[in-house]
Protein backbone atom coordinates (compact mmCIF):
# COMPACT_ATOMS: atom_id res chain seq x y z
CA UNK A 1 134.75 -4.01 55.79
CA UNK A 2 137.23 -6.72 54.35
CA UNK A 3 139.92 -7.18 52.52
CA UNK A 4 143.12 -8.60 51.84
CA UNK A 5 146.82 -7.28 53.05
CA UNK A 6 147.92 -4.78 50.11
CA UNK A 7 151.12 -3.11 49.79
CA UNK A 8 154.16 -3.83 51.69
CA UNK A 9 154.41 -7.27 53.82
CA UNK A 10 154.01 -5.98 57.84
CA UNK A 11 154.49 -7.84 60.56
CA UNK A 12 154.78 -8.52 64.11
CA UNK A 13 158.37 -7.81 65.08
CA UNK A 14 158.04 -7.36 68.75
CA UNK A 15 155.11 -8.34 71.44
CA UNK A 16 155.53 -7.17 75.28
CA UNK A 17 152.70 -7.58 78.24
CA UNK A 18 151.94 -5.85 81.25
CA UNK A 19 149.28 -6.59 84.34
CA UNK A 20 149.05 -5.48 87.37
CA UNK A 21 150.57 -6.88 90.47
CA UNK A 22 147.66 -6.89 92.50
CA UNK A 23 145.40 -10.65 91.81
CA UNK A 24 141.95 -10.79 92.95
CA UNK A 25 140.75 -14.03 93.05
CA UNK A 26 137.14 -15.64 92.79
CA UNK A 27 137.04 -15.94 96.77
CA UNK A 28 138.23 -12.48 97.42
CA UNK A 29 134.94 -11.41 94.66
CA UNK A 30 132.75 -13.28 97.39
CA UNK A 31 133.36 -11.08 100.61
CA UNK A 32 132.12 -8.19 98.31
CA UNK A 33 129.49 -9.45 96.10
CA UNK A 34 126.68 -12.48 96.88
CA UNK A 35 128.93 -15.09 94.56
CA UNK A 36 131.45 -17.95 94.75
CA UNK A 37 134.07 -19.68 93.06
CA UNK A 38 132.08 -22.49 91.53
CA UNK A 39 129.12 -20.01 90.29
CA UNK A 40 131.76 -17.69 88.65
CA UNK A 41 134.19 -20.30 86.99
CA UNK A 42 130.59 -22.75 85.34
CA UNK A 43 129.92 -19.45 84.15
CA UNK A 44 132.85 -17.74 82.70
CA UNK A 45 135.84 -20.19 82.82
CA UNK A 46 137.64 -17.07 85.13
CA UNK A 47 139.31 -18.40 88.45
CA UNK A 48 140.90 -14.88 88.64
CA UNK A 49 142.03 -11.43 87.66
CA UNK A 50 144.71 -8.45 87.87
CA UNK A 51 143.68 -5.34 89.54
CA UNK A 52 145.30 -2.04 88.71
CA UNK A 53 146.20 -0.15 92.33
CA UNK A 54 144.63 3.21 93.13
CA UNK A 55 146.74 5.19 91.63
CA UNK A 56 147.97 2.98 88.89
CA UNK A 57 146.53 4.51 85.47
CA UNK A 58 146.30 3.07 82.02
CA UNK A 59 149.37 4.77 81.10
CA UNK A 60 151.47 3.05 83.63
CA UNK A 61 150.73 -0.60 82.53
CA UNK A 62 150.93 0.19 79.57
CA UNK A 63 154.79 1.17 79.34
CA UNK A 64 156.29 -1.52 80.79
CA UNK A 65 154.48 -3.63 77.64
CA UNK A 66 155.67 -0.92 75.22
CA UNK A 67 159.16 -0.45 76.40
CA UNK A 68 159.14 -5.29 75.89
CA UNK A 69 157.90 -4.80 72.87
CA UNK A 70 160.34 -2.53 71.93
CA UNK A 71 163.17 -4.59 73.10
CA UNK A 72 162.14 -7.74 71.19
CA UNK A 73 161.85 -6.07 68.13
CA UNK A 74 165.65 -4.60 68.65
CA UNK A 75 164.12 -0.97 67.37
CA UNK A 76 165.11 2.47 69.19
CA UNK A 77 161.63 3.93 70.20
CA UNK A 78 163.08 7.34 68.44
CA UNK A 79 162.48 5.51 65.24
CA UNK A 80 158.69 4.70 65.97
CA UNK A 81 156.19 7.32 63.94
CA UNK A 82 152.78 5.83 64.57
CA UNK A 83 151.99 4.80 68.15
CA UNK A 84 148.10 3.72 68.34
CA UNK A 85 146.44 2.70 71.84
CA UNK A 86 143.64 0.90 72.03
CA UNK A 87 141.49 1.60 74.93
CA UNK A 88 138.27 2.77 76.64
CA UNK A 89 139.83 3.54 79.59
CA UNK A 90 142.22 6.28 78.77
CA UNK A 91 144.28 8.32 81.64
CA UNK A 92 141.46 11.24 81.10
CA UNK A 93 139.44 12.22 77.53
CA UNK A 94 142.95 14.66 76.52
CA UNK A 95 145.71 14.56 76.22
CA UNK A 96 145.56 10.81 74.93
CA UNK A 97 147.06 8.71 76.35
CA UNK A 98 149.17 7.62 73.35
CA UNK A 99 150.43 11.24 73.70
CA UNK A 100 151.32 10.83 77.06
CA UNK A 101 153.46 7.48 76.54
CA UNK A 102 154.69 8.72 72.89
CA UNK A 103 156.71 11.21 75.52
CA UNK A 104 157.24 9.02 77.98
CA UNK A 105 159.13 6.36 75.57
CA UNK A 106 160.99 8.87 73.33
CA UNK A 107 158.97 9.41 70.63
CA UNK A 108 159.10 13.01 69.57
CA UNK A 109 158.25 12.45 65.44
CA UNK A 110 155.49 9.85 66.13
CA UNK A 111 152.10 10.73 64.84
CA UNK A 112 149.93 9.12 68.52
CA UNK A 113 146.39 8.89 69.04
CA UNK A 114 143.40 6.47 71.04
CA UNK A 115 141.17 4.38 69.49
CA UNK A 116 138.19 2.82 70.71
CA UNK A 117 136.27 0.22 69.59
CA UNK A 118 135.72 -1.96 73.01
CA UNK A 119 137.18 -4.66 73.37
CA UNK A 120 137.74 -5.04 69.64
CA UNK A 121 140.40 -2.30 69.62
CA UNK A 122 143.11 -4.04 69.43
CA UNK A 123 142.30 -5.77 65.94
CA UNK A 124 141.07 -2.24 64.62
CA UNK A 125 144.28 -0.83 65.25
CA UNK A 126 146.54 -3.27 64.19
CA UNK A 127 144.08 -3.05 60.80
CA UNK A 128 145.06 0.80 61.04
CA UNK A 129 148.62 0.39 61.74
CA UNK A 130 148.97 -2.01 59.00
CA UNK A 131 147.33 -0.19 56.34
CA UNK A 132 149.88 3.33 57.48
CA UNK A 133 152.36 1.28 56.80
CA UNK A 134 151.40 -1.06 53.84
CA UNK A 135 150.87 2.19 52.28
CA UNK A 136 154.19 3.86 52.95
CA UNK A 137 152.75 7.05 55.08
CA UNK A 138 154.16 5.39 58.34
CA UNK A 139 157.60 3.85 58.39
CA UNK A 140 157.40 1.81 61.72
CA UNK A 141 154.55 1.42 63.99
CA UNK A 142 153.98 0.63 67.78
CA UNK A 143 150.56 -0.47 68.73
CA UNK A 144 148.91 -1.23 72.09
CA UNK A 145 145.82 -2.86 73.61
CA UNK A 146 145.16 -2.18 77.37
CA UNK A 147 142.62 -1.22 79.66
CA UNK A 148 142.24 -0.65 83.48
CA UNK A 149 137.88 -1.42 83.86
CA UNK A 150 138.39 -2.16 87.41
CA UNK A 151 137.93 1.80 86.84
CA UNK A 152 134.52 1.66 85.97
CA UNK A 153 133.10 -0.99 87.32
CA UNK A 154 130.83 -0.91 89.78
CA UNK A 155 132.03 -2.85 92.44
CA UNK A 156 128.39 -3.85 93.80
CA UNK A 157 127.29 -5.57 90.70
CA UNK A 158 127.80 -9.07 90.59
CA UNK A 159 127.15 -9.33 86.68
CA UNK A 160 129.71 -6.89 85.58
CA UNK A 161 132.37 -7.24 88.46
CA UNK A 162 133.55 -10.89 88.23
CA UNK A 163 133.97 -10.79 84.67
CA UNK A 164 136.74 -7.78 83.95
CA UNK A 165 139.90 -7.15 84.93
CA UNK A 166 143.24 -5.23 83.76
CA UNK A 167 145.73 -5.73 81.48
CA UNK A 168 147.94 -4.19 78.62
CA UNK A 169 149.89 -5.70 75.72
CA UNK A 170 152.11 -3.88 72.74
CA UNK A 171 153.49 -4.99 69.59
CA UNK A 172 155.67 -3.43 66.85
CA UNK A 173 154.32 -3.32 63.63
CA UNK A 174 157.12 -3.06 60.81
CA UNK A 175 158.29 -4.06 57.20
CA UNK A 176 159.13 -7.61 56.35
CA UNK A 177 160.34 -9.79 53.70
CA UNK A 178 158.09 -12.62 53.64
CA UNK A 179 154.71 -13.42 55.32
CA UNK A 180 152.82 -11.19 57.83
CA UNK A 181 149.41 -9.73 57.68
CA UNK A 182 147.43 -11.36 55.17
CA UNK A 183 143.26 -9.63 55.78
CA UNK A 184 141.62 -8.33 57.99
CA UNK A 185 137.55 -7.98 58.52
CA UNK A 186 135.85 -5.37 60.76
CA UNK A 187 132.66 -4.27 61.59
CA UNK A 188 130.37 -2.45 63.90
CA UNK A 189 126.56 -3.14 64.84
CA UNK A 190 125.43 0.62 66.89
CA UNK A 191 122.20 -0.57 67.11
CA UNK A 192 123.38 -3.24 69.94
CA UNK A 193 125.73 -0.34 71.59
CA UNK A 194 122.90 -0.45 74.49
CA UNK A 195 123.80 -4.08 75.60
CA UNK A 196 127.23 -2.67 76.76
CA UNK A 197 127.79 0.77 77.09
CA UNK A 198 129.26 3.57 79.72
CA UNK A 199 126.06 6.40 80.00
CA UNK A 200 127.41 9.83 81.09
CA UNK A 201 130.76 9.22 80.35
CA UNK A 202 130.50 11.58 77.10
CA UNK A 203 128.84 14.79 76.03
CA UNK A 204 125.59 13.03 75.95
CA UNK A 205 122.85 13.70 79.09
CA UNK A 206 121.39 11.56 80.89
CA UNK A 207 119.58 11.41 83.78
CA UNK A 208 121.42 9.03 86.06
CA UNK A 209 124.36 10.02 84.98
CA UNK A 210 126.97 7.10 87.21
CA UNK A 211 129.63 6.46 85.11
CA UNK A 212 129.71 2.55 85.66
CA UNK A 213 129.54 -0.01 83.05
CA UNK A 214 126.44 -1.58 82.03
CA UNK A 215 125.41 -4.42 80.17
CA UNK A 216 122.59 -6.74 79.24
CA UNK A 217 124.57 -10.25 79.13
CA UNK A 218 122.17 -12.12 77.61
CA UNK A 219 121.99 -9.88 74.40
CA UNK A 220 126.29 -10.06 74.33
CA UNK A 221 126.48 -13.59 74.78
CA UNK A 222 124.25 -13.84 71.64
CA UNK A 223 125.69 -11.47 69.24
CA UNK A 224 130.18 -13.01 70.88
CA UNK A 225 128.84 -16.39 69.48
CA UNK A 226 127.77 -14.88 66.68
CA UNK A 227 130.23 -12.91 65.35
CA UNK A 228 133.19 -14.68 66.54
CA UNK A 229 132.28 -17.68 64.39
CA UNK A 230 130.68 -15.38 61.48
CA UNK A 231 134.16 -13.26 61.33
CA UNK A 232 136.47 -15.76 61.48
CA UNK A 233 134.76 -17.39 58.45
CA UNK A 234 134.74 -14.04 56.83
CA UNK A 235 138.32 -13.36 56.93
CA UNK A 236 139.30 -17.03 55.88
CA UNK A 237 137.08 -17.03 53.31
CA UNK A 238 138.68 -13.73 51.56
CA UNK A 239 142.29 -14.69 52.22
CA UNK A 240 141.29 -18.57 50.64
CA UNK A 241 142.31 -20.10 53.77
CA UNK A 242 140.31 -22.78 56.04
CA UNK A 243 140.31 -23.62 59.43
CA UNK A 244 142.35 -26.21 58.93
CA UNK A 245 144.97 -24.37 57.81
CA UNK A 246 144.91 -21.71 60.82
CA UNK A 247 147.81 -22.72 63.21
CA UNK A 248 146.99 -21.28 66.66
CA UNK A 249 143.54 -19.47 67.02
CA UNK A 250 143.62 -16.63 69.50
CA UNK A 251 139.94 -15.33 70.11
CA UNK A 252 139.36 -12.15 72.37
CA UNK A 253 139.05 -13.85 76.77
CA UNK A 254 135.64 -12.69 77.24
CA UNK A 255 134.58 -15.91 78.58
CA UNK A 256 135.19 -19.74 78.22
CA UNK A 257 131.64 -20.49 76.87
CA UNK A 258 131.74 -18.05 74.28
CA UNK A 259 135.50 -19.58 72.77
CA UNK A 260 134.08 -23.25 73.32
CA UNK A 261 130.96 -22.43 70.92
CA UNK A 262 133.25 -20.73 68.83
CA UNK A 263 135.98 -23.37 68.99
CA UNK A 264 132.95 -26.32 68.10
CA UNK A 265 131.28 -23.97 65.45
CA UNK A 266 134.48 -23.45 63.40
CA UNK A 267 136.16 -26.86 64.04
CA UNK A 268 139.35 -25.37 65.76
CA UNK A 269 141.57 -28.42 66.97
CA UNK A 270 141.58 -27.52 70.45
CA UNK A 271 144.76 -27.40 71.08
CA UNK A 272 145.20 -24.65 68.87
CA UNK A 273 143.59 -22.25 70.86
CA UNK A 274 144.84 -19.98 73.26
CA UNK A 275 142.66 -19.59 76.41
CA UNK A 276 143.88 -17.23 79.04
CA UNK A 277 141.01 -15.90 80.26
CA UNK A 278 141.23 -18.29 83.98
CA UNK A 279 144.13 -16.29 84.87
CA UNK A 280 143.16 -12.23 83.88
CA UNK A 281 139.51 -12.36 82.90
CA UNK A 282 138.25 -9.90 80.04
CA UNK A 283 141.02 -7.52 79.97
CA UNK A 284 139.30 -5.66 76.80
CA UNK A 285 141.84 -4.39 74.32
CA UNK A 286 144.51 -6.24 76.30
CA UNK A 287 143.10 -9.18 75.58
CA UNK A 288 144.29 -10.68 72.59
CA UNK A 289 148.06 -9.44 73.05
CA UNK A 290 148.14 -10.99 76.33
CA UNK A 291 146.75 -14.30 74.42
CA UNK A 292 149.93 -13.72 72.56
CA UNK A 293 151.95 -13.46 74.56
CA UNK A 294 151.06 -16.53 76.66
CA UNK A 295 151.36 -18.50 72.69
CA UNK A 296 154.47 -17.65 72.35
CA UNK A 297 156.40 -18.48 75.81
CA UNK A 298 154.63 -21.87 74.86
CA UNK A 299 156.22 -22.05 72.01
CA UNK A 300 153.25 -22.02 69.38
CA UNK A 301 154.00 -18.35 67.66
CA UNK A 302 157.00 -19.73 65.27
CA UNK A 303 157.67 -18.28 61.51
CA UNK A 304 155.62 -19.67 59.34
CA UNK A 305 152.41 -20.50 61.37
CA UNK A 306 149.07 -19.00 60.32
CA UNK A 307 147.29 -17.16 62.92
CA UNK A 308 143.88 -16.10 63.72
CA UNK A 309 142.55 -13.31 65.92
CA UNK A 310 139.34 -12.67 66.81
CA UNK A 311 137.60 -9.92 68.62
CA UNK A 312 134.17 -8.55 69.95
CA UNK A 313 133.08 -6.35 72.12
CA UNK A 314 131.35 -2.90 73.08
CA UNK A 315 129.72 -0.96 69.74
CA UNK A 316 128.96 -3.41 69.26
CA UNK A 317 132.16 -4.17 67.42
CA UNK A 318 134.00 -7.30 65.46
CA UNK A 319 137.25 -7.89 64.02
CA UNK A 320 139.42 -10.22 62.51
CA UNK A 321 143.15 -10.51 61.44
CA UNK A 322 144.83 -12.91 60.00
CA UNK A 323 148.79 -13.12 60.05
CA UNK A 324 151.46 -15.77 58.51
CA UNK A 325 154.10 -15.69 61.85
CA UNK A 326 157.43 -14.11 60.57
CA UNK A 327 159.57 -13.92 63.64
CA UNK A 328 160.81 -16.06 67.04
CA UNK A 329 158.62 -14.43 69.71
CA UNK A 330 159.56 -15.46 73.25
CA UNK A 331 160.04 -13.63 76.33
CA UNK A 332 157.25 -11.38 76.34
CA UNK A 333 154.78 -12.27 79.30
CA UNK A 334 155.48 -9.39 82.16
């Protein structure tokens, strides 16, 4: 699907970041798994990544983010009545965890539910959020993108273990005057769901039924540089833009290789892309907001800049969104 912003102007009006305090670098990775820093960083760009604690669920790195975002948009979280959270990592299957933290924050009118869509859950909901509100069912929306796969990892596997880590960011969605959201392109491919899934985590049987994540990275890395380049020129494309025109490019962290083809195959000035990905790793939904974040205590997210985001992940899912900057945005790193 794609299509340009209708309705009401939304925005961003607030952005707030969580991770962990626990880092695990590349050379703690090695006394567990047969790897090294050199093998891990030629191959994914990652130097190192934030580790939720035992009994640190998603929930609880998740409100810290939520209660930022809040703050920076100057809203009382009593007057938020759509709270979204991205995530395939959820506290447990019910209650949601969007339940859990609509109570937690003060949110007794807010309609609050999960979403997954991978790693690509972050652009889904914000497409959600924005079409509640563009339409006038929601008046005020808080959205967040955060998982904790150090959860399901398994921590013997080189291929999936140096590549993840945890991480949460949260934004507040609302009415503005000028500028905002202007399209937004998703899409899903099931028939690739194989190359990076979580067997016996659902209602489905199987035989082995370890609930670790899998993945074929051969078949992901083909269908990230794919899509990230394919859905980028999608969504620019509908809203009549170009590349040239995009400000600050914020692709999903997955790894370094993947935004460098991306960055040469759409002719994105370099320095207009955000790269995080040395310091947390593939932090899923959390991704892009923590991108964000790190743009705009650099200064790069002022009004009036154009935006891209781009995400991919486990689905197989894609998604674009592109946004016209409408507000200051500093301060919101944890």
């Amino acid at each position: 699907m794609i299509g340009k912003a209708e309705g009401k102007r939304i925005s961003i009006t607030g952005l707030g970041v969580h991770v962990p305090e626990k880092v695990m670098t590349n050379d703690d990775l090695s006394k567990l798994v047969d790897t090294n820093d050199q093998w891990i960083v030629e191959r994914t760009g990652i130097k190192e990544r934030r580790i939720a604690a035992d009994d640190e669920a998603l929930t609880d790195i998740c409100l810290p983010a939520a209660r930022r975002a809040l703050e920076m948009a100057k809203v009382d979280a009593a007057s938020i009545d759509l709270l979204i959270v991205a995530t395939v990592t959820p506290d447990m299957a019910f209650p949601s965890s969007a339940a859990i933290l609509a109570d937690q924050l003060g949110m007794p009118d807010a309609a609050a539910y999960d979403l997954a869509a991978g790693c690509t859950g972050f652009v889904y909901a914000i497409a959600q959020a924005h079409a509640m509100l563009a339409s006038g069912l929601s008046k005020r929306a808080l959205v967040i993108g955060a998982d904790v796969l150090s959860k399901i990892l398994d921590w013997t596997d080189r291929s999936t273990l140096v590549l993840f880590g945890d991480g949460a960011g949260a934004v507040v969605l609302e009415e503005v005057d000028k500028g905002g959201f202007i399209g937004f392109e998703l899409g899903a491919d099931g028939g690739g769901g194989a190359s990076l899934w979580l067997p016996g985590s659902g209602s489905r049987k199987f035989e082995d039924p370890e609930k670790f994540v899998k993945m074929n990275g051969r078949e992901v890395f083909k269908f990230a540089t794919r899509v990230m380049v394919s859905s980028a020129e999608a969504i620019l494309d509908e809203c009549d833009k170009t590349i040239d025109d995009v400000d600050v490019y914020v692709p999903h962290q997955a790894n370094v290789r993947i935004i460098d083809h991306a960055v040469r195959k759409l002719g994105v000035a370099p320095e207009k892309t955000v790269i995080n990905v040395q310091k947390y790793g593939n932090t899923s939904s959390g991704s892009i907001p923590l991108a964000l974040a790190d743009a705009a205590d650099d200064g790069r997210l002022e009004p009036g800049k154009l935006v891209l985001l781009t995400g991919m992940g486990a689905g197989l899912t894609w998604g674009s969104a592109l946004i016209e900057w409408t507000h200051q945005t500093t301060g919101a790193a944890a």
